[in-house]
Protein backbone atom coordinates (compact mmCIF):
# COMPACT_ATOMS: atom_id res chain seq x y z
CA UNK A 1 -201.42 -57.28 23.09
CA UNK A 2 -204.26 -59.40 23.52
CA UNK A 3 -205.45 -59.66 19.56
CA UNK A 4 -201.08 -60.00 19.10
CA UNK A 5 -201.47 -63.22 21.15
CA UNK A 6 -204.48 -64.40 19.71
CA UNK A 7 -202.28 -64.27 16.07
CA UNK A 8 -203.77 -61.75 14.24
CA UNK A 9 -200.84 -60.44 11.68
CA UNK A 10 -202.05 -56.65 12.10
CA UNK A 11 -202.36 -57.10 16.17
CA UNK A 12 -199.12 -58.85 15.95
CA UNK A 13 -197.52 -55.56 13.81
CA UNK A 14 -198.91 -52.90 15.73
CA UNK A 15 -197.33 -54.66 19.06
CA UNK A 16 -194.36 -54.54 17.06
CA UNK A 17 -194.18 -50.83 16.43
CA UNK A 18 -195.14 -49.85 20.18
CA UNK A 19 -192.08 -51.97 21.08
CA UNK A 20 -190.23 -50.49 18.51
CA UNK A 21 -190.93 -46.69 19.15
CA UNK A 22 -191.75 -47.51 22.84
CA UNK A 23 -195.29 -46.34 23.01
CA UNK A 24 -196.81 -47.28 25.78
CA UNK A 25 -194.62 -49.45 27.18
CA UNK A 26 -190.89 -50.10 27.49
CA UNK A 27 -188.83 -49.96 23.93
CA UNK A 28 -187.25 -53.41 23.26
CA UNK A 29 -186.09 -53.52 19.35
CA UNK A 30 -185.82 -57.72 20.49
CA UNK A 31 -189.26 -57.56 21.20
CA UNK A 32 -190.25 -55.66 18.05
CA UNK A 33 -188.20 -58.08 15.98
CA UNK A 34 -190.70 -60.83 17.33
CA UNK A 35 -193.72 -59.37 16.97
CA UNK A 36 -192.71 -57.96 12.82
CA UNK A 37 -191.33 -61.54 12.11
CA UNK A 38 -194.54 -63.48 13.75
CA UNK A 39 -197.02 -61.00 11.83
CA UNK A 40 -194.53 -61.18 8.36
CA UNK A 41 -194.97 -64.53 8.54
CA UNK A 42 -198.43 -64.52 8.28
CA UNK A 43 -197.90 -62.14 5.16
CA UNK A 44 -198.35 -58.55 6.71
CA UNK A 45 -196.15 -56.76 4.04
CA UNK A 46 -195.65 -53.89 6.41
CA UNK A 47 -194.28 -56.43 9.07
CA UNK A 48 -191.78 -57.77 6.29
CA UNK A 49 -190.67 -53.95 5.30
CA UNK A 50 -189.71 -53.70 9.18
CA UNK A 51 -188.71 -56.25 9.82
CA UNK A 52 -185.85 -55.87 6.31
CA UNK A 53 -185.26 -52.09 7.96
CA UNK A 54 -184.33 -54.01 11.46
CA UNK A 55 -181.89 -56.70 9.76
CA UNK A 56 -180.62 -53.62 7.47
CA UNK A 57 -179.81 -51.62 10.89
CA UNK A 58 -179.35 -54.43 13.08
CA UNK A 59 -181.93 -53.08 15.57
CA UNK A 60 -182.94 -55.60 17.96
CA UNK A 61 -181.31 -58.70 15.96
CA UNK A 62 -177.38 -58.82 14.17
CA UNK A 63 -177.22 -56.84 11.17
CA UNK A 64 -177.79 -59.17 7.89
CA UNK A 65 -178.20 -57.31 4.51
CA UNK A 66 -178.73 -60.48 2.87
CA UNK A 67 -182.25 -60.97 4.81
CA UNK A 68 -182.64 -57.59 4.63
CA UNK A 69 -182.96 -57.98 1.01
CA UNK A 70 -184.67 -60.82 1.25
CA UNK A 71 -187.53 -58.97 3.22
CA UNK A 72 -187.68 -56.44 1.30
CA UNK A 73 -188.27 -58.29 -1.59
CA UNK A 74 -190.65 -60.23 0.32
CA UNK A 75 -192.78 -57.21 0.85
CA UNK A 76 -192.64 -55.64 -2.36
CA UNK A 77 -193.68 -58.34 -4.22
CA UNK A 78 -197.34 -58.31 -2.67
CA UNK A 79 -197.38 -54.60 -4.02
C-alpha cells in the first residue's frame, strides 16, 4: 500500500492484484481497476494487460472492448 501511494507503477500493480484476487484484504474489482490504470499509466505493461482483461470482462468498470483493445495494444507494443 504504502510504496502504491508513494506512485511506484509496480507498488501501484501489485495493490491492484491483491484487490483483484482479494489477498489480504477485501476483493473490490473498482479498486483493482484504480490501482492497474494509475500503475498503466506510468507504463507498467502488466498493469495495461489487466487492466484490457477488466474492460474485456467488465470487472470492476462497464465492459468496453474498444479500450480493451486499446490496452492491449498498449501493452504489447512495449514487448
Amino acid at each position: 500500500q504504502t510504496s502504491a501511494d508513494q506512485g511506484y507503477a509496480r507498488g501501484q500493480f501489485n495493490l491492484g492484484v491483491c484487490y483483484e484476487n482479494g489477498r489480504g484484504i477485501p476483493q473490490s474489482h473498482c479498486k483493482a481497476v484504480q490501482w492497474y490504470q494509475a500503475s498503466a499509466d506510468q507504463g507498467n505493461a502488466a498493469a495495461q494487460f489487466n487492466l484490457g482483461l477488466c474492460y474485456e470482462k467488465g470487472q470492476g468498470l462497464q465492459q468496453n472492448h474498444p479500450k480493451a483493445v486499446l490496452w492491449y495494444q498498449t501493452s504489447a507494443d512495449q514487448g
